[in-house]
Protein backbone atom coordinates (compact mmCIF):
# COMPACT_ATOMS: atom_id res chain seq x y z
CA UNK A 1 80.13 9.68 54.59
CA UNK A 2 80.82 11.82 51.75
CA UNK A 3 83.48 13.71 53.51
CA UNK A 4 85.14 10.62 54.30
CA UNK A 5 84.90 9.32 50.65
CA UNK A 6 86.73 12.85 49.33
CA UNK A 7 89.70 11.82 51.76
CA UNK A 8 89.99 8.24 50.85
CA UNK A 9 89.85 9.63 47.31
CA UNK A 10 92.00 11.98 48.45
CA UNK A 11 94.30 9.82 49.50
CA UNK A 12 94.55 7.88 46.86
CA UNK A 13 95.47 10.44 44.26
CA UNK A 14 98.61 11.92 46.04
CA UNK A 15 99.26 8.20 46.23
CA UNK A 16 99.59 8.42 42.47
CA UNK A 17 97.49 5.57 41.15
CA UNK A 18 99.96 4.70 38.46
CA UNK A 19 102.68 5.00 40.30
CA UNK A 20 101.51 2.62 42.80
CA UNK A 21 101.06 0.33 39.89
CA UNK A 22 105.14 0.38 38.85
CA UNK A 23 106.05 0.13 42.83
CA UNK A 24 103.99 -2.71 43.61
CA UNK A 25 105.50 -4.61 39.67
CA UNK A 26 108.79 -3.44 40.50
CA UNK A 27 108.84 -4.73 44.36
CA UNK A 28 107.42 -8.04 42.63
CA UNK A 29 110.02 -8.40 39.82
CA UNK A 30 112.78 -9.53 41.82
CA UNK A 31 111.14 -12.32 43.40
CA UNK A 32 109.70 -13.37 40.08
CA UNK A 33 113.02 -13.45 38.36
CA UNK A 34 114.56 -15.69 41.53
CA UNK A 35 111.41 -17.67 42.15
CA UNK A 36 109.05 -17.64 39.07
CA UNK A 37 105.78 -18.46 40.06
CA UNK A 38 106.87 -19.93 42.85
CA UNK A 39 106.92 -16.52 44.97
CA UNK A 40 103.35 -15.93 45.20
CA UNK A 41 102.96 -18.70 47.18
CA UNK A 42 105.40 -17.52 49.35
CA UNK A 43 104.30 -15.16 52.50
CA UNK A 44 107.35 -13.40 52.40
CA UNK A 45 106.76 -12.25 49.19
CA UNK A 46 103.87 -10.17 49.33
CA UNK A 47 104.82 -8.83 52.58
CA UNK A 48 108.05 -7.64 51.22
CA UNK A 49 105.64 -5.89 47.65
CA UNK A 50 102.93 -4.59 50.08
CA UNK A 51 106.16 -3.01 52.25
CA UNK A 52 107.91 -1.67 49.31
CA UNK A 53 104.32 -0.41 47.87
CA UNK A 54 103.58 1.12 51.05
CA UNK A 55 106.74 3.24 51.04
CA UNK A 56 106.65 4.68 48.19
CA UNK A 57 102.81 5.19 47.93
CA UNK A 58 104.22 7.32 51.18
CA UNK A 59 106.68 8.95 49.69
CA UNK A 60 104.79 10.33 47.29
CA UNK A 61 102.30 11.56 50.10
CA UNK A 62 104.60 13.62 51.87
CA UNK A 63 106.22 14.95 48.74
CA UNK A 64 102.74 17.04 47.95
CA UNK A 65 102.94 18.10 52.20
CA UNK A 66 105.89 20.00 51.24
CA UNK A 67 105.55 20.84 47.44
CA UNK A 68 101.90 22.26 48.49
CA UNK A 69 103.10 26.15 47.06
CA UNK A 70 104.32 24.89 44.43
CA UNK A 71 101.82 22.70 43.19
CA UNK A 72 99.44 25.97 43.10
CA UNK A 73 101.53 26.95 40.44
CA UNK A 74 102.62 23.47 38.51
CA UNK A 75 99.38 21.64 39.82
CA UNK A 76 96.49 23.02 40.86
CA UNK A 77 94.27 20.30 40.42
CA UNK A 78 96.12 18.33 42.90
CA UNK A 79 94.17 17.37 46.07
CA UNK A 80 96.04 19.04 48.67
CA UNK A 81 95.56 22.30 46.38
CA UNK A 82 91.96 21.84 46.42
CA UNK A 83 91.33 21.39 50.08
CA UNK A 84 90.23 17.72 49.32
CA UNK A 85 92.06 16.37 51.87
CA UNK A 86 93.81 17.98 54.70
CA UNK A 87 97.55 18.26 55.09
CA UNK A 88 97.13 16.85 58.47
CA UNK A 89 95.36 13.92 57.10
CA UNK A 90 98.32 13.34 54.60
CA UNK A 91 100.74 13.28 57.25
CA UNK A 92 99.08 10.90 59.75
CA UNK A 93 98.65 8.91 56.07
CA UNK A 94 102.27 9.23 55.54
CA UNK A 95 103.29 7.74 59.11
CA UNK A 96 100.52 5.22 59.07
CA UNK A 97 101.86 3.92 55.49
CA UNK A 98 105.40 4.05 56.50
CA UNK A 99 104.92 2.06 60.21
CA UNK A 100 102.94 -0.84 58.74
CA UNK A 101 105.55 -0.87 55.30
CA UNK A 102 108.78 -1.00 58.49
CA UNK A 103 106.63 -4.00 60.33
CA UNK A 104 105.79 -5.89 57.28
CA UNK A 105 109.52 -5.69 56.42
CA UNK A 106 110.59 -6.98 59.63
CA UNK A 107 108.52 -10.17 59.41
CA UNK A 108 110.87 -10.98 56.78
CA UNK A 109 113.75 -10.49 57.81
CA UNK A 110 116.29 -7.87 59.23
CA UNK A 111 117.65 -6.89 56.47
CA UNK A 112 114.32 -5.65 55.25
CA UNK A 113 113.88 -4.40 57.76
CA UNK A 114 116.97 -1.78 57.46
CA UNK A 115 115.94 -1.20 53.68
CA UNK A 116 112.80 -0.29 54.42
CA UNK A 117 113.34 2.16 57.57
CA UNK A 118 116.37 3.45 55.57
CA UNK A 119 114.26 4.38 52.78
CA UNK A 120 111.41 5.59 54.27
CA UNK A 121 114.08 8.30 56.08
CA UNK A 122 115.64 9.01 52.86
CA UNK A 123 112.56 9.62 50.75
CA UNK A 124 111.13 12.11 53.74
CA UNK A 125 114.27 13.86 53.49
CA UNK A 126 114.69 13.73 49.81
CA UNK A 127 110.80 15.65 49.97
CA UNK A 128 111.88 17.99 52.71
CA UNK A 129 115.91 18.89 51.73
CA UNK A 130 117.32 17.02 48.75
CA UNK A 131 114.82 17.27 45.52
CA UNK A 132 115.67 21.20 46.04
CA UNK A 133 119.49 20.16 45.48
CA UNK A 134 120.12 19.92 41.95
CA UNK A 135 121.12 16.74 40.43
CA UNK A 136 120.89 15.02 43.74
CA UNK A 137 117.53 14.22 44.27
CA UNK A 138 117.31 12.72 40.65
CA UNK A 139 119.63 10.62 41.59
CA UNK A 140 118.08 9.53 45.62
CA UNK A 141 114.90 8.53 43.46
CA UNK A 142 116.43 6.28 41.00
CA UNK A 143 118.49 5.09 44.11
CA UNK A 144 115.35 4.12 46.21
CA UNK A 145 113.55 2.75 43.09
CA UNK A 146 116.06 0.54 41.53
CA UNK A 147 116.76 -0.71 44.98
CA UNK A 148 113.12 -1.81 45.50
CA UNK A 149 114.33 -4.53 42.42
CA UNK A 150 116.41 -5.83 44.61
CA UNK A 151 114.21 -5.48 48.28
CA UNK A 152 111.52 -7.37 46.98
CA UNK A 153 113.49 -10.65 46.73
CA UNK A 154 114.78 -10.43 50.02
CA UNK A 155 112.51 -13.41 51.26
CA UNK A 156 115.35 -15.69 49.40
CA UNK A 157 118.63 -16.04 48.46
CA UNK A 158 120.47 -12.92 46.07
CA UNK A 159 121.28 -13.88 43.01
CA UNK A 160 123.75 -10.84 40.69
CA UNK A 161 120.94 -11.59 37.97
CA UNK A 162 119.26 -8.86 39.51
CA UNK A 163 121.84 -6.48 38.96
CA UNK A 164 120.74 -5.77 35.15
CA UNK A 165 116.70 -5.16 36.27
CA UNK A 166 118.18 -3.03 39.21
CA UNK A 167 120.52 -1.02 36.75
CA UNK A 168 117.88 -0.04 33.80
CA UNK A 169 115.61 0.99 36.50
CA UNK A 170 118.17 3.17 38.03
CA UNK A 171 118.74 4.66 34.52
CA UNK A 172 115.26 4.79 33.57
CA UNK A 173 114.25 6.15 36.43
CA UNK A 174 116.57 9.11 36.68
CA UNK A 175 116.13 10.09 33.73
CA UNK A 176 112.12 10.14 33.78
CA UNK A 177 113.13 11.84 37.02
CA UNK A 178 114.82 15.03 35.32
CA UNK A 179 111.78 14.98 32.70
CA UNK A 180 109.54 15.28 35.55
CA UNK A 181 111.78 18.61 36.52
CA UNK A 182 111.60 19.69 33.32
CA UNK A 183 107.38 19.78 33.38
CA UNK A 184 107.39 21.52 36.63
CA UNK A 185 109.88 24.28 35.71
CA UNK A 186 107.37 27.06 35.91
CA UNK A 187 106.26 26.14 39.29
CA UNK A 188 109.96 25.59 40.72
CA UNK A 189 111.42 28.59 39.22
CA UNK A 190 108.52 30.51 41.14
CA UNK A 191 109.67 28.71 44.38
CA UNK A 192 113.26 29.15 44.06
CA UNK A 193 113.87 25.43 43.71
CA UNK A 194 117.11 24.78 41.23
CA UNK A 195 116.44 21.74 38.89
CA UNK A 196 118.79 20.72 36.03
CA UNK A 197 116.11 22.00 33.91
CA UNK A 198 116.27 25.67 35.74
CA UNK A 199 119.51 25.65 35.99
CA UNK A 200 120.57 25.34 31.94
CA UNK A 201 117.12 25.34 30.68
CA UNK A 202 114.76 23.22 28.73
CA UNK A 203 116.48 22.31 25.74
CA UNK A 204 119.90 21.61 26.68
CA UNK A 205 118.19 19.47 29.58
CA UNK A 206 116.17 17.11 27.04
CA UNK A 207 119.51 17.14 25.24
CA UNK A 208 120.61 15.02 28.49
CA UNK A 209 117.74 13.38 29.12
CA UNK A 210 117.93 11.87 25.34
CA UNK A 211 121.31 10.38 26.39
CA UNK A 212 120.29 9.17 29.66
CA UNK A 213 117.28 7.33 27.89
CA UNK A 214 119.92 6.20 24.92
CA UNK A 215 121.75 4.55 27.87
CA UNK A 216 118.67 2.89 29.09
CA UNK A 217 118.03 1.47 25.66
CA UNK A 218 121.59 0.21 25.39
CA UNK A 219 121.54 -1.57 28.80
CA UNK A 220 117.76 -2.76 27.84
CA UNK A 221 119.13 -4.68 24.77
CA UNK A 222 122.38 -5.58 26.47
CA UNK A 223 121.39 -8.91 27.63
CA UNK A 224 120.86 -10.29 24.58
CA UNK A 225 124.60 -9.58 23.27
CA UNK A 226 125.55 -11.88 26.28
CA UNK A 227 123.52 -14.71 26.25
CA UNK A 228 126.06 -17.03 28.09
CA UNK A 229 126.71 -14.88 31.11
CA UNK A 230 123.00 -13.82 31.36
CA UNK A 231 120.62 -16.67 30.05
CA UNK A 232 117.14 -15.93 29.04
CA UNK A 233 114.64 -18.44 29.58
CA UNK A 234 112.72 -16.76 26.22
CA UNK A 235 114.77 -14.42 24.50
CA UNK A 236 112.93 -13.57 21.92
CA UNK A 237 110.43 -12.67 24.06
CA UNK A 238 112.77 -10.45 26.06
CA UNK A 239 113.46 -9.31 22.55
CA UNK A 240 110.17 -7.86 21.33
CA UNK A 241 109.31 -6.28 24.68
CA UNK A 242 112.46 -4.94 25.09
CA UNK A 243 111.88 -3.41 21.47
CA UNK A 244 108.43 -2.30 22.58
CA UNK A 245 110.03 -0.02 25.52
CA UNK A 246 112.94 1.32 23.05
CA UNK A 247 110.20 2.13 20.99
CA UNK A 248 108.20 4.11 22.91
CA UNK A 249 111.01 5.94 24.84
CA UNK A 250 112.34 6.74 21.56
CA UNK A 251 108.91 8.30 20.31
CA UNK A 252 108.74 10.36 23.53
CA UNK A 253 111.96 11.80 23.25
CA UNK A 254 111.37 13.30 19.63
CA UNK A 255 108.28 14.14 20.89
CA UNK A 256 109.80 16.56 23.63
CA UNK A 257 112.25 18.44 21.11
CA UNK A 258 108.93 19.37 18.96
CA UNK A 259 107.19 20.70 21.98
CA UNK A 260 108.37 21.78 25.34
CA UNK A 261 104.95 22.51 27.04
CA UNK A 262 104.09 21.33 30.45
CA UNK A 263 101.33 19.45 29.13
CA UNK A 264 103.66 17.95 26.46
CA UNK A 265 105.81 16.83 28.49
CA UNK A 266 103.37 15.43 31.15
CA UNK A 267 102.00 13.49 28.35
CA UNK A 268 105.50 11.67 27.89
CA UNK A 269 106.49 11.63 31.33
CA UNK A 270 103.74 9.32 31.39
CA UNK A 271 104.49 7.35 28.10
CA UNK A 272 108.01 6.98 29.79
CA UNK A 273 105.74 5.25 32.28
CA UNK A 274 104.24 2.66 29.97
CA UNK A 275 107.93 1.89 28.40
CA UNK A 276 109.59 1.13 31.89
CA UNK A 277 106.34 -0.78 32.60
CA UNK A 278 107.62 -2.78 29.31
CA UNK A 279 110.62 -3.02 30.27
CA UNK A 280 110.58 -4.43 33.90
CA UNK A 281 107.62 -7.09 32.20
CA UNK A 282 110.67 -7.87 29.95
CA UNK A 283 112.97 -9.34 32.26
CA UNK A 284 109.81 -11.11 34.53
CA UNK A 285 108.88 -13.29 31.48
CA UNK A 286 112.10 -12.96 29.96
């Protein structure tokens, strides 16, 4: 029983707890902005978050299969590291996760069907291939992500509203993405793997980041400059929360020019976390 606890447990850390928190919000947030309250009385809905959840809780699965060396290095505490689960275990996990997330999807409808199956290929590949290609596998992330905006309000009609939600997130999340490189540089110039960060280094990198981030903010805030195309239901609302995940992105990027330690910078890769939580709350209520 206790061995079977540790891999549940197991499990559930290369799952990522909090990022299974921003899949299964951001998988929701489309259908909330279409539907309001509405969607969680519809079926179709929570198949289409638990699908979208199940993906990525995959993705990130398979992504400590193959980053295994590495993480000795960048990660040690991680569970494959520590023999806490089995890489066998994380695979079967991995295909187990990704089947039910490709039948849930088809309940729906086809074209869930294709996004989910689609991504579920991509993100294996991204793990196995693309994250070592630099630039590119930034940019398949904030893809797959911002996309999952979108996927989750497949059990209605589209509506371009969901373009702006879609479009932060894609910003947001490549730039958190290239953050993320910028922790793990130790580990990935031991394993050969060229990042941004590698490639010109640290500072120049959070030089980028900053701008990618500015961008964010600027495309955060954007809505409210064009009231008439885009109503809010509560603007000011939208306001303050919107101010809430400037504010904290802000504070992480000055934070990351005063110190460029791995544990610095996993510290505001996960205040990044809590902004673009903020942020995607900003446009369900806004």
């Amino acid at each position: 029983m206790t061995r079977v606890f540790q891999q549940v447990n197991g499990l559930w850390s290369l799952a990522r707890p909090s990022n299974v928190l921003l899949f299964i919000f951001a998988n929701a947030l489309g259908g909330i902005i279409l539907q309001g309250s509405t969607a969680f009385s519809d079926d179709g809905f929570w198949m289409l978050v638990l699908s979208g959840t199940l993906v990525g809780a995959a993705a990130n699965i398979i992504n400590d299969v193959f980053d295994i060396e590495i993480d000795r290095i960048n990660k040690p505490l991680r569970p494959l590291v520590l023999g806490e689960i089995s890489e066998s275990v994380a695979i079967y996990a991995w295909a187990i996760f990704n089947s039910l997330a490709v039948l849930l999807s088809f309940s729906v409808s086809f074209a869930a069907f294709a996004i989910a199956f689609f991504s579920a290929i991509l993100l294996y590949v991204y793990s196995r291939w693309m994250k070592r290609v630099i630039v590119l596998g930034n940019l398949v992330v904030a893809l797959v992500v911002s996309a999952s905006i979108c996927f989750g309000a497949l059990f209605t009609d589209f509506h371009s509203k969901l373009l702006f939600p879609a479009g932060l997130t894609f910003i947001a999340v490549f730039a958190r993405e290239i953050l993320k490189d910028a922790e793990d540089i130790i580990g990935d110039r031991a394993g050969g793997i060229e990042t941004l960060p590698t490639r010109i280094g640290i500072k120049k990198a959070l030089f980028i980041i900053a701008f990618i981030q500015g961008l964010a903010i600027l495309w955060a805030i954007s809505p409210l400059m064009i009231l008439d195309t885009y109503p809010l239901k509560r603007p000011f609302l939208y306001a303050i929360l919107i101010f809430i995940f400037a504010g904290i992105t802000l504070y992480g990027t000055f934070q990351s020019f005063g110190s460029h330690t791995p544990q610095t910078l996993h510290q505001i890769n996960n205040l990044q976390k809590i902004a673009f939580l903020f942020a995607l709350l900003s446009f369900a209520v806004g």
